[in-house]
Structures are given as C-alpha cells and as structure tokens.
PDB file of N, CA and C in Angstrom:
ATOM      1  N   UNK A   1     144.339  41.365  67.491  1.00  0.00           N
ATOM      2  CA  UNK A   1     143.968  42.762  67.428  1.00  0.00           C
ATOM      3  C   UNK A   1     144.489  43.351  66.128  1.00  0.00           C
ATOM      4  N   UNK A   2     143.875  43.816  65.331  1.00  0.00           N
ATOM      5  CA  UNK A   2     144.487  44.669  64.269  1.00  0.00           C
ATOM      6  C   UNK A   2     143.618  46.514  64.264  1.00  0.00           C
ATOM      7  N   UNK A   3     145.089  47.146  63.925  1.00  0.00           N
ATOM      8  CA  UNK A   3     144.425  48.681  63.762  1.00  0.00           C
ATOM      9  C   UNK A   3     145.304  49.138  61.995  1.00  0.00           C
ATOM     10  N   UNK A   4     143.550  49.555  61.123  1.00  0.00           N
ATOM     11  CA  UNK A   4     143.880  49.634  60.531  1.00  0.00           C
ATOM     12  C   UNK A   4     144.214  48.679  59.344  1.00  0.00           C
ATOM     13  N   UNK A   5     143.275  46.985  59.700  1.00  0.00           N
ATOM     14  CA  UNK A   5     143.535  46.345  59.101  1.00  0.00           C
ATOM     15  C   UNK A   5     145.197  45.480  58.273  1.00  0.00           C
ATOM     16  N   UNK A   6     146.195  46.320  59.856  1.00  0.00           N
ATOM     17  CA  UNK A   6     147.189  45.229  60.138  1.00  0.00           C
ATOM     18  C   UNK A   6     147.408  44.601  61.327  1.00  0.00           C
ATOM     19  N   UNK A   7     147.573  43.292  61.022  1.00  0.00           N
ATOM     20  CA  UNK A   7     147.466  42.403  62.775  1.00  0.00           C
ATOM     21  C   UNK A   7     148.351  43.122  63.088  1.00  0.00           C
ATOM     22  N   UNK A   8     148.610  43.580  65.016  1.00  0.00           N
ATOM     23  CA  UNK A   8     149.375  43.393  65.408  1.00  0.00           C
ATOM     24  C   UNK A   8     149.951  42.485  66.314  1.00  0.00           C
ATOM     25  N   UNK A   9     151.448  42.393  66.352  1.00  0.00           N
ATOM     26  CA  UNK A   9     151.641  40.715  66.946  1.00  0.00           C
ATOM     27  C   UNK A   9     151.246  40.830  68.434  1.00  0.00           C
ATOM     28  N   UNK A  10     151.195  39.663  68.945  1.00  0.00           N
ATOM     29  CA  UNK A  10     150.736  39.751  70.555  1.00  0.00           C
ATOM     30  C   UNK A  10     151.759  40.384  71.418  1.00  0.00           C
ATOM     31  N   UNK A  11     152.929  40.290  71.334  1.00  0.00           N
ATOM     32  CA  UNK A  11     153.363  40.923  72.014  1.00  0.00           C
ATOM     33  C   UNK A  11     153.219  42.187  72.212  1.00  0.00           C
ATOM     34  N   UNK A  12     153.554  42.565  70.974  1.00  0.00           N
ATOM     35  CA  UNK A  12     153.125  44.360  70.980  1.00  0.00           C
ATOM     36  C   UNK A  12     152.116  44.496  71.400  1.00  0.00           C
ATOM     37  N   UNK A  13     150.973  44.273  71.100  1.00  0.00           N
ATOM     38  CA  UNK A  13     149.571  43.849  71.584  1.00  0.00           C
ATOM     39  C   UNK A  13     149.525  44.279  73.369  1.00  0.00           C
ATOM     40  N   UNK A  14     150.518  43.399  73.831  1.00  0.00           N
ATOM     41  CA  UNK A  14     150.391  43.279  75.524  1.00  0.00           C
ATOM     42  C   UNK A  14     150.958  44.363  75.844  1.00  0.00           C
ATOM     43  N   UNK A  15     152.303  44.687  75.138  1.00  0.00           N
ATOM     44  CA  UNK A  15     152.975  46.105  75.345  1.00  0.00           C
ATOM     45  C   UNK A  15     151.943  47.820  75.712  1.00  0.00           C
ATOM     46  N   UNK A  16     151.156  47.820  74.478  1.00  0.00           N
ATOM     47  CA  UNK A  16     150.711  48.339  73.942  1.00  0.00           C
ATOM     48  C   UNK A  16     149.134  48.701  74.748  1.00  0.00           C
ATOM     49  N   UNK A  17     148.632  47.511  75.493  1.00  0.00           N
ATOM     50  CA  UNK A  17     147.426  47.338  75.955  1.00  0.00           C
ATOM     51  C   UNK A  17     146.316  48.522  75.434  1.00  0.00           C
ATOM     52  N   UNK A  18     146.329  48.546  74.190  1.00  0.00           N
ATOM     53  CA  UNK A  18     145.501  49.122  73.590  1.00  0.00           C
ATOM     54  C   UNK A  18     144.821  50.431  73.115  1.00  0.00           C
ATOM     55  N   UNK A  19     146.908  51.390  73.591  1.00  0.00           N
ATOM     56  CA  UNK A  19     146.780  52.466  73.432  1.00  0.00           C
ATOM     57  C   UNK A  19     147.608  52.469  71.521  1.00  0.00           C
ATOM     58  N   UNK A  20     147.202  53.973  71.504  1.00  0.00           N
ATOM     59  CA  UNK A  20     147.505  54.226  69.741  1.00  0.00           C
ATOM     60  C   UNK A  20     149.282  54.701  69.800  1.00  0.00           C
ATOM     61  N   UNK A  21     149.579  54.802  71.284  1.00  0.00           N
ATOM     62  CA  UNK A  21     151.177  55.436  71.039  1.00  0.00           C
ATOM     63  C   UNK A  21     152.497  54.367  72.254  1.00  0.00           C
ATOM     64  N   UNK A  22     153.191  54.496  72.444  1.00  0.00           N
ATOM     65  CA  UNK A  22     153.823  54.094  73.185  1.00  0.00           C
ATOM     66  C   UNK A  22     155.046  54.744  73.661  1.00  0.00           C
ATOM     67  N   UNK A  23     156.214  54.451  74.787  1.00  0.00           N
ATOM     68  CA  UNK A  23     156.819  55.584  74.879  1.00  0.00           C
ATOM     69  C   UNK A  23     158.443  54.587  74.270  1.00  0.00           C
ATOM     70  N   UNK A  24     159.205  55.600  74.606  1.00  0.00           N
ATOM     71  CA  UNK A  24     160.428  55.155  73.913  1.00  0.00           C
ATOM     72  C   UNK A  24     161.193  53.367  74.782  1.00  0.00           C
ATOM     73  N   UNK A  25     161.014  53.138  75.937  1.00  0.00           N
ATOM     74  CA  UNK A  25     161.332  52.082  76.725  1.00  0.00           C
ATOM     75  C   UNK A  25     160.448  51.209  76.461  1.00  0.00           C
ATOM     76  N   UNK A  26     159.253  51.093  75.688  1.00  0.00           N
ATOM     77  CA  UNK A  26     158.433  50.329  75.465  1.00  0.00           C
ATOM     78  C   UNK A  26     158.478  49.723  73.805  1.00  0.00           C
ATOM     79  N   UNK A  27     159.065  50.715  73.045  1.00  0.00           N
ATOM     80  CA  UNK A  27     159.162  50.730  71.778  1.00  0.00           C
ATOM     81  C   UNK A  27     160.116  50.289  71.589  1.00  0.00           C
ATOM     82  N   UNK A  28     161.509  49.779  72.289  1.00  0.00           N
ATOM     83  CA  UNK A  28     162.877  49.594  72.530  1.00  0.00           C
ATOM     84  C   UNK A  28     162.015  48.010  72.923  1.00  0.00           C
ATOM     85  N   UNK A  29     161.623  47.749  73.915  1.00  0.00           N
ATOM     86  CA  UNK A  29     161.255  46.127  74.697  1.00  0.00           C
ATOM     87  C   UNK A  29     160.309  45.217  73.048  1.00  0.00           C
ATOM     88  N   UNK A  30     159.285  46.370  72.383  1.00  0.00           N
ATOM     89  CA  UNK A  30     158.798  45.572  71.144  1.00  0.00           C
ATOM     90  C   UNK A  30     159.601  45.347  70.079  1.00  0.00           C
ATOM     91  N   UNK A  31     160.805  45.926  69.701  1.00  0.00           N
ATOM     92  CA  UNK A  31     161.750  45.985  68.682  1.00  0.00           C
ATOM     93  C   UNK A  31     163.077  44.889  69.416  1.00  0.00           C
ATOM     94  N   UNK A  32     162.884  44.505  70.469  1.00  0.00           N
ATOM     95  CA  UNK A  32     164.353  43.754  70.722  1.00  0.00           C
ATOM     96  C   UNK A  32     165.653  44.458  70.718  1.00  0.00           C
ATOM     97  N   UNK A  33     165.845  45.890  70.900  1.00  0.00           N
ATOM     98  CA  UNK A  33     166.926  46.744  70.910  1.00  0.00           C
ATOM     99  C   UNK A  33     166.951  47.364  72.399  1.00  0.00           C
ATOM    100  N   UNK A  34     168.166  48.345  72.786  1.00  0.00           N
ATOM    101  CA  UNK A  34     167.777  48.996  74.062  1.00  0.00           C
ATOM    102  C   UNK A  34     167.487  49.745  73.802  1.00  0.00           C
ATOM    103  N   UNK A  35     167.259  50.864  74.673  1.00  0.00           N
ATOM    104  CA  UNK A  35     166.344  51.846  75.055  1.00  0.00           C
ATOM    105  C   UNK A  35     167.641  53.216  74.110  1.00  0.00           C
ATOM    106  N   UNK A  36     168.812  52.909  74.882  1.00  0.00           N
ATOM    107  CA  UNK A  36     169.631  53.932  73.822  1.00  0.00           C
ATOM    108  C   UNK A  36     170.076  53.859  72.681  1.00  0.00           C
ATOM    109  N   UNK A  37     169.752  52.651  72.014  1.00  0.00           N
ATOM    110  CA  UNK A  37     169.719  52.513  70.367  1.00  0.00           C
ATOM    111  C   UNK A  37     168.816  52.899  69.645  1.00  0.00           C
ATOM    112  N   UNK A  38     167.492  53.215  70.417  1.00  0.00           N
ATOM    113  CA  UNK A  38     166.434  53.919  69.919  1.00  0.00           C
ATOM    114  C   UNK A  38     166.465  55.468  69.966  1.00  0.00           C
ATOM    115  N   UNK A  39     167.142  56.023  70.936  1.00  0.00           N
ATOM    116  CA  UNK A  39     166.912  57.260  71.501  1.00  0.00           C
ATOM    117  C   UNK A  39     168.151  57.937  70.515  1.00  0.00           C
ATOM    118  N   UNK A  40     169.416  56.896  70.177  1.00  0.00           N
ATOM    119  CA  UNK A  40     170.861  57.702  69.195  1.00  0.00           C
ATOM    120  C   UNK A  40     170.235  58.008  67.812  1.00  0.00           C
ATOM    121  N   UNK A  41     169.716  56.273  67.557  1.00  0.00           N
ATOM    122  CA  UNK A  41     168.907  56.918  66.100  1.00  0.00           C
ATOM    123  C   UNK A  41     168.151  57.864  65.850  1.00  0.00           C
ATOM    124  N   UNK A  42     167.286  58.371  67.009  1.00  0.00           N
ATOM    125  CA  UNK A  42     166.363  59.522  66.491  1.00  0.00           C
ATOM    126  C   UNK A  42     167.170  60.741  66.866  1.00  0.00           C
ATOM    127  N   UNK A  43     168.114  60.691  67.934  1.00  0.00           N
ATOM    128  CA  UNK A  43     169.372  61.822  67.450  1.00  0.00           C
ATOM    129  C   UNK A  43     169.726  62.092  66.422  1.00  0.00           C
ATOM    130  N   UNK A  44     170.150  60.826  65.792  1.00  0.00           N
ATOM    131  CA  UNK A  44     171.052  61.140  64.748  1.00  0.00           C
ATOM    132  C   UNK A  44     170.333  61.638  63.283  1.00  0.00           C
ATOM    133  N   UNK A  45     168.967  60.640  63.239  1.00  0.00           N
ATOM    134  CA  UNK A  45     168.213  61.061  61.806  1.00  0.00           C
ATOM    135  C   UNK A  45     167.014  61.819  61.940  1.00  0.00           C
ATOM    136  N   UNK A  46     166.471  61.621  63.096  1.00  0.00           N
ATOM    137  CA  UNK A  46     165.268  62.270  63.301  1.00  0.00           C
ATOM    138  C   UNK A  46     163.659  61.062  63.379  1.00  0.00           C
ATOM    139  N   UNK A  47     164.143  59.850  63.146  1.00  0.00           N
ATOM    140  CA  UNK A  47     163.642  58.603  63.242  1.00  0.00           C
ATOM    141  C   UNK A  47     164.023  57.396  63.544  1.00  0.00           C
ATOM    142  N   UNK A  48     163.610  56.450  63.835  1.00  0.00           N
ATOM    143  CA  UNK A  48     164.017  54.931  64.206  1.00  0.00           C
ATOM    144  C   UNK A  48     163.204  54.087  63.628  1.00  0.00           C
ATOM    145  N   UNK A  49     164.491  53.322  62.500  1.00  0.00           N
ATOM    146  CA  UNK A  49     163.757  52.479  61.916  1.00  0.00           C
ATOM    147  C   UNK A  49     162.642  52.759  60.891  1.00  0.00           C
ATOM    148  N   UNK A  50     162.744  53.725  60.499  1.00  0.00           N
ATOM    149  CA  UNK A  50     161.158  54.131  59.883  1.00  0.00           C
ATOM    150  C   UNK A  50     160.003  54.647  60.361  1.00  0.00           C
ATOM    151  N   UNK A  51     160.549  55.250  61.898  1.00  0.00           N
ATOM    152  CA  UNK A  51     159.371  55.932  62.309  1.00  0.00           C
ATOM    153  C   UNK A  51     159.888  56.899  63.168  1.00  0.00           C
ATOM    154  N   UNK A  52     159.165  58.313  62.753  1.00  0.00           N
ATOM    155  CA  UNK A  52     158.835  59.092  63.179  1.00  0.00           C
ATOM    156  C   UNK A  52     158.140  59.188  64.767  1.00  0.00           C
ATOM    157  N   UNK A  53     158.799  59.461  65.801  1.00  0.00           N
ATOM    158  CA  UNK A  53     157.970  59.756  66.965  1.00  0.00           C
ATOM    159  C   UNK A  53     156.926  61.290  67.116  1.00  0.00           C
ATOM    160  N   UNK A  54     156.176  61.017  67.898  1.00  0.00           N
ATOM    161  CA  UNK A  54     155.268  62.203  68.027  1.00  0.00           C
ATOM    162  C   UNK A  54     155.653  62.949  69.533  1.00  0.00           C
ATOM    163  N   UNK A  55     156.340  64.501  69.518  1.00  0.00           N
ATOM    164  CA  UNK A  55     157.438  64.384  70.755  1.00  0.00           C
ATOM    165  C   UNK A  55     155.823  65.188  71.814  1.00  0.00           C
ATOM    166  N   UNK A  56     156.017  64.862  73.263  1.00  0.00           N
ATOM    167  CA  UNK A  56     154.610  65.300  74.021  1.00  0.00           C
ATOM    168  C   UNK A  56     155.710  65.647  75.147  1.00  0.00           C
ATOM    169  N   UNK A  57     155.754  66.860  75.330  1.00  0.00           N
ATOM    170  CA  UNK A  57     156.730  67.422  76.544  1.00  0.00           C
ATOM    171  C   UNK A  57     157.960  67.004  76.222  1.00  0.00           C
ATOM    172  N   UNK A  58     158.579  66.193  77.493  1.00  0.00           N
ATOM    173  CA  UNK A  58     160.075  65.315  77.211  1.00  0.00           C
ATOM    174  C   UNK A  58     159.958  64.424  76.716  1.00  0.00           C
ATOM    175  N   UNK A  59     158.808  64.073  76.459  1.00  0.00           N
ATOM    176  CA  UNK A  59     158.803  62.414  75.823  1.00  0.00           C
ATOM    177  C   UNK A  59     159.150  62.167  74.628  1.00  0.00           C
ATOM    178  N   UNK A  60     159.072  61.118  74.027  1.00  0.00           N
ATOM    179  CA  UNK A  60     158.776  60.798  72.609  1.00  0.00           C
ATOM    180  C   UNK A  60     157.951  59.883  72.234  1.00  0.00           C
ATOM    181  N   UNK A  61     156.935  59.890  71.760  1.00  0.00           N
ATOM    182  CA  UNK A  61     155.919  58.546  72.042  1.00  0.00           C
ATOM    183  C   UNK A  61     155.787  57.786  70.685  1.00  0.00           C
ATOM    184  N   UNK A  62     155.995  56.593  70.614  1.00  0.00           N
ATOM    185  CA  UNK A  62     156.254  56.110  69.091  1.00  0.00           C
ATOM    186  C   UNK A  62     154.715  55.517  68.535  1.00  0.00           C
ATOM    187  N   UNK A  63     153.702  55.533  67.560  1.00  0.00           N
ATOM    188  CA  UNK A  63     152.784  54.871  66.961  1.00  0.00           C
ATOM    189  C   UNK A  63     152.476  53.687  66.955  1.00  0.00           C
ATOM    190  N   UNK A  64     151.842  52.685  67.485  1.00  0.00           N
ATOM    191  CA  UNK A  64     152.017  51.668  67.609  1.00  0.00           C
ATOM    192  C   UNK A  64     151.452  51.253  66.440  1.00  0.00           C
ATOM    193  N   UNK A  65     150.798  51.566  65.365  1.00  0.00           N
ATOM    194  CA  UNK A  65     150.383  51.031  64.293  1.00  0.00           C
ATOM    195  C   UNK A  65     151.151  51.090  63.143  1.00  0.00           C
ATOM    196  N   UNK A  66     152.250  51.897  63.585  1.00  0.00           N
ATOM    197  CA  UNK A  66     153.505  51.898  62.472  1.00  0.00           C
ATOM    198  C   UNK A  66     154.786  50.856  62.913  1.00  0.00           C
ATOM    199  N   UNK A  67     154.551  50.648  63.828  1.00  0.00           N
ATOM    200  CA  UNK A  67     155.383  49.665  64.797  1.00  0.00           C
ATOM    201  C   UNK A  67     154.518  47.908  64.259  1.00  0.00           C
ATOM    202  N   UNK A  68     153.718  48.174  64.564  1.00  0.00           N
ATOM    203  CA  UNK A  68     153.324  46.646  63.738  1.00  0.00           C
ATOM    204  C   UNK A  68     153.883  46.704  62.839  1.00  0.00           C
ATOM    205  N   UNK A  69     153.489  47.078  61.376  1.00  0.00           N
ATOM    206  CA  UNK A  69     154.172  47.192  60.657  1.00  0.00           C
ATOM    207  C   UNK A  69     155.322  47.129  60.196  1.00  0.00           C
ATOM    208  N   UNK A  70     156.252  47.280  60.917  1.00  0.00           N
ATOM    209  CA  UNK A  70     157.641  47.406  61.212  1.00  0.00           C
ATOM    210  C   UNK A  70     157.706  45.837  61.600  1.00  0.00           C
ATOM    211  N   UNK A  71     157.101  45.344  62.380  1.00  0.00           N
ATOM    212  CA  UNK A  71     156.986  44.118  62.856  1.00  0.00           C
ATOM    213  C   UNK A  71     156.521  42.658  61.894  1.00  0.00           C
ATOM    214  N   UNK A  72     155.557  43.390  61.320  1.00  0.00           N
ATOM    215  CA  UNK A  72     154.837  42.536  59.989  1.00  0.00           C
ATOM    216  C   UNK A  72     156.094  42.351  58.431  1.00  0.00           C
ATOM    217  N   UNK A  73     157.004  43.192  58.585  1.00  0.00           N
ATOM    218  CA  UNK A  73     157.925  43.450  57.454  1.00  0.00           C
ATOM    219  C   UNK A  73     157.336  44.678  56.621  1.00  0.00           C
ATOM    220  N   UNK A  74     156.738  45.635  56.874  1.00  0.00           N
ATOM    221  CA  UNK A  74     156.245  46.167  56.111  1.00  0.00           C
ATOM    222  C   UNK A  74     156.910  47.937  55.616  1.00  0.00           C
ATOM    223  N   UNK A  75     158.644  48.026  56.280  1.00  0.00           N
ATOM    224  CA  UNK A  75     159.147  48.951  56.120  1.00  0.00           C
ATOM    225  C   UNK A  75     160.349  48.315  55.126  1.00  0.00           C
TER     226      UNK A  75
END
C-alpha cells in the first residue's frame, strides 16, 4: 500500500487498515514505544518524533502517512 507515493510497511498497513489517521495507542504499537512515551513527548514539545498530531475532542490522532515515513527513515 503506498499513500502519496511512500510504501507503507505492512505492519502499519494492518494497524492502520486503511484509515489516513490513527490514535495515540496505535501510533505507540507502530513505533515500538509505549503509549506514555508518546503522550510525555507531545507534552513536552508539542510533537513525537516529528509529528505533529491532529487533536479531535480528547484524542490525538497521529497521520499515518507521516508515520510511514518516520518508518521508511525519512525524518
């Protein structure tokens, strides 16, 4: 599957099942970190890793096409 003309890997892929966002426990399971190493960093800087979440109520929902990326080496 690629969006945007970058593969993304299968896993994310399955994570992801083919939506454009994901939420923070899901974005934590594709990155190999927990769930509160994701949630301190965007405390602390306002991002994780190089990405910006898009916040929807309480949530925080992370891009999954910037997340490939992230995945591909591309930050």
């Amino acid at each position: 599957m690629m969006i945007n003309q970058i593969p993304i890997p299968s896993a994310l892929a399955k994570i992801s099942a083919g939506r454009d966002f994901i939420n923070t426990g899901e974005y934590a399971h594709a990155v190999d970190r927990a769930n509160q190493t994701i949630r301190k960093n965007y405390c602390l800087t306002g991002e994780c890793y190089g990405i910006r979440p898009v916040k929807f109520g309480n949530r925080l929902l992370w891009s999954v096409a910037e997340i490939s990326k992230l995945l591909n080496g591309g930050f």
